[in-house]
Protein backbone atom coordinates (compact mmCIF):
# COMPACT_ATOMS: atom_id res chain seq x y z
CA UNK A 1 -172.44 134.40 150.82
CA UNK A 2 -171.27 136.55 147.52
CA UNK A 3 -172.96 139.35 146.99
CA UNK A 4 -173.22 138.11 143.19
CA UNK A 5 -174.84 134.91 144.45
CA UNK A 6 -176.97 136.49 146.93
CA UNK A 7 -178.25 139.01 143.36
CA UNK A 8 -178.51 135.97 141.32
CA UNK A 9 -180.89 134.33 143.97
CA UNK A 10 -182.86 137.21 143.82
CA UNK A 11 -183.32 137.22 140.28
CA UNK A 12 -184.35 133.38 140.40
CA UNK A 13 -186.71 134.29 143.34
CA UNK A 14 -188.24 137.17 140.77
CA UNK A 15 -188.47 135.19 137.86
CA UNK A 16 -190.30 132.19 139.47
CA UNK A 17 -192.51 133.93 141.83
CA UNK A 18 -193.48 135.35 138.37
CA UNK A 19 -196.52 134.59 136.25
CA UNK A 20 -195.16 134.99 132.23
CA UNK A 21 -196.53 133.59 129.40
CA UNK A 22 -194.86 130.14 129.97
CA UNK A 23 -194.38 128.43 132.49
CA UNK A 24 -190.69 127.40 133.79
CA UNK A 25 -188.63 126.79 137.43
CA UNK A 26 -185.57 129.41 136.92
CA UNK A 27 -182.40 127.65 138.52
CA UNK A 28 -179.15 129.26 139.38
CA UNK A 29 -175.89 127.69 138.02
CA UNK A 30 -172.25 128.25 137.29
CA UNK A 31 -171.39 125.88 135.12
CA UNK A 32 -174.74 125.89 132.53
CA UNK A 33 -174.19 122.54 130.57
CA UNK A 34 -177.22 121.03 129.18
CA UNK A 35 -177.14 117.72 126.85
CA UNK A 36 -180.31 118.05 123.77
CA UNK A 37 -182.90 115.90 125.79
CA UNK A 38 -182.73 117.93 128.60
CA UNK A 39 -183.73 121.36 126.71
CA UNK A 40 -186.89 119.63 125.22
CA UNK A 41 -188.66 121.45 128.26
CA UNK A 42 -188.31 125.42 128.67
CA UNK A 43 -184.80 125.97 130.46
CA UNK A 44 -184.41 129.56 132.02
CA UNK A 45 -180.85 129.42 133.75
CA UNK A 46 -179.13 132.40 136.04
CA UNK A 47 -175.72 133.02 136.04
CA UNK A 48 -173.43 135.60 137.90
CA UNK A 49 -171.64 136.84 135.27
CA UNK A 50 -169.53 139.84 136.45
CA UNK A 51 -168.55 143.18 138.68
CA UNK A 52 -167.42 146.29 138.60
CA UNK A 53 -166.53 148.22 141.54
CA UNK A 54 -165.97 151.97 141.87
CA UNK A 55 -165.00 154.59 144.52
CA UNK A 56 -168.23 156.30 145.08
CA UNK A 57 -167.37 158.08 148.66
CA UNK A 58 -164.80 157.82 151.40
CA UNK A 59 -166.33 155.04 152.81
CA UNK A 60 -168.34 153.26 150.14
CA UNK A 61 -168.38 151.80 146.87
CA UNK A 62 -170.52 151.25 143.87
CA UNK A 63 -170.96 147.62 142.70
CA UNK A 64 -172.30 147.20 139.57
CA UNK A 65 -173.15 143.38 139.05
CA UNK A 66 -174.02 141.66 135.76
CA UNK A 67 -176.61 138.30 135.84
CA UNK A 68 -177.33 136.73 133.12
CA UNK A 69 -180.33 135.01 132.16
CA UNK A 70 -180.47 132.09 129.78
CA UNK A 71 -183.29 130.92 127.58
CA UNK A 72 -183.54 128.00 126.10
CA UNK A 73 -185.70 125.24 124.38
CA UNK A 74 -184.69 122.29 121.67
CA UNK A 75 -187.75 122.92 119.23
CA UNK A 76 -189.41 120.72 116.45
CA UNK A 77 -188.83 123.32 114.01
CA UNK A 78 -187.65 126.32 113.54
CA UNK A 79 -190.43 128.05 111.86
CA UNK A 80 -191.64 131.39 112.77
CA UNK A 81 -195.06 130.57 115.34
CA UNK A 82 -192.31 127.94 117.34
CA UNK A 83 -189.80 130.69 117.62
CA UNK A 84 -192.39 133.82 118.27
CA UNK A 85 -193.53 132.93 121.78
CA UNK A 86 -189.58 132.21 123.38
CA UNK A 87 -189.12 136.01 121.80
CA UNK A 88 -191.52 137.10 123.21
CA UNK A 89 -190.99 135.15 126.75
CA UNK A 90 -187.38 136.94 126.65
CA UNK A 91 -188.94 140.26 125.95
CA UNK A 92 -191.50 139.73 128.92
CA UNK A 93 -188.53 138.77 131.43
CA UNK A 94 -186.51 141.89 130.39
CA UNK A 95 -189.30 144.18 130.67
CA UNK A 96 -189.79 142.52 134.41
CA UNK A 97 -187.09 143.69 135.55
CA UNK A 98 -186.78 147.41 134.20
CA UNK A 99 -186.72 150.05 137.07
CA UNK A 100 -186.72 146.89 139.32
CA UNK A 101 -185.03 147.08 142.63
CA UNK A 102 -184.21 144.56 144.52
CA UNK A 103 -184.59 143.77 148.23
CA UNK A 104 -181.89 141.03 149.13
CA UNK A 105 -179.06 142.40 148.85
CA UNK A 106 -180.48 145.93 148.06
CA UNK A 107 -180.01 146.65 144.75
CA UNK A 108 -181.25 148.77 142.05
CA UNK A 109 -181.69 147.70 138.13
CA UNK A 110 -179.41 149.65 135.79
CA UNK A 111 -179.59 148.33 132.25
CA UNK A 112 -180.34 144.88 130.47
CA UNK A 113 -178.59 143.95 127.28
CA UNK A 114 -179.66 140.87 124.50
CA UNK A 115 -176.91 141.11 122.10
CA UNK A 116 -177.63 138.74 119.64
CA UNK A 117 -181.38 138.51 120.60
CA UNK A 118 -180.66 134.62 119.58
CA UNK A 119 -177.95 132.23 119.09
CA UNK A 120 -178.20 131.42 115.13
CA UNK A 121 -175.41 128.97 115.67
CA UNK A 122 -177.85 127.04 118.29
CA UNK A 123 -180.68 127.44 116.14
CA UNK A 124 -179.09 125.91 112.71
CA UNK A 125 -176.71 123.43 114.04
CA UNK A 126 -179.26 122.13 117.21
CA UNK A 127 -182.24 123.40 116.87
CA UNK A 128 -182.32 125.19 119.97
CA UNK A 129 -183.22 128.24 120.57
CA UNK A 130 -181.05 130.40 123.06
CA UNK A 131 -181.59 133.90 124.20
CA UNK A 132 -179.44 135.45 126.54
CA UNK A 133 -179.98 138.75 128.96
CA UNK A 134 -177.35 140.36 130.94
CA UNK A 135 -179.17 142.47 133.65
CA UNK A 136 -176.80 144.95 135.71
CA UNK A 137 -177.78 145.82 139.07
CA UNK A 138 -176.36 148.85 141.49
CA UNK A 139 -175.60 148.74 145.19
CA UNK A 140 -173.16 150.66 147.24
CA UNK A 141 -171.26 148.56 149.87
């Protein structure tokens, strides 16, 4: 199996062996298509996103591997005490994995970006909310 996949299965092991302020079944998928009904329940979706890999020695390299992690709920409304808790679900997931390292493959967490911390688009057009974070993990191979 990919080392990508094999990180990505990690992180859905992680996130639902988890207790976080709501509950949801993290899935991993490559092709993340949902239709409105099925986001009425809390949707947390991995995705191998990326690597880079860099000459760290003779005989080994540096992978650094992106996963992201996708948020996502169709809401009643968009008001401020719906939205609050899904912020504050995506800040709970990020902070789970800082300084994290991983067993299978062996990996250790690097950074975790959430750039926009929301889809506006999503939210106005669909009301759905949708938070994305791209976790980077090292290994050397």
């Amino acid at each position: 199996m990919a080392v990508i996949v094999e990180l990505a299965d990690s992180v859905v092991s992680e996130l639902n062996g988890t207790g976080f302020s709501q509950p949801f079944t993290a899935v991993r998928q490559f092709l993340p298509l949902y239709n409105l009904p099925q986001l009425k329940t809390l949707t947390v979706t991995v995705v191998p996103k990326g690597t880079t890999i860099e000459t760290k020695a003779r005989n080994a390299s540096q992978h650094d591997v992106d996963i992201d992690i996708a948020i996502q709920q169709k809401l009643a409304n968009t008001e401020t005490d719906t939205i609050d808790p899904l912020m504050t679900l995506v800040e709970e997931i990020a902070d789970h994995f800082r300084f994290k390292r991983l067993s299978s493959p062996s990996a250790i967490w690097i950074r975790t970006e959430n750039e926009p911390v929301f889809a506006q688009e999503h939210l106005d057009q669909y009301r759905v909310f949708t938070s994305v974070l791209t976790l980077t993990f090292r290994l050397l191979r």
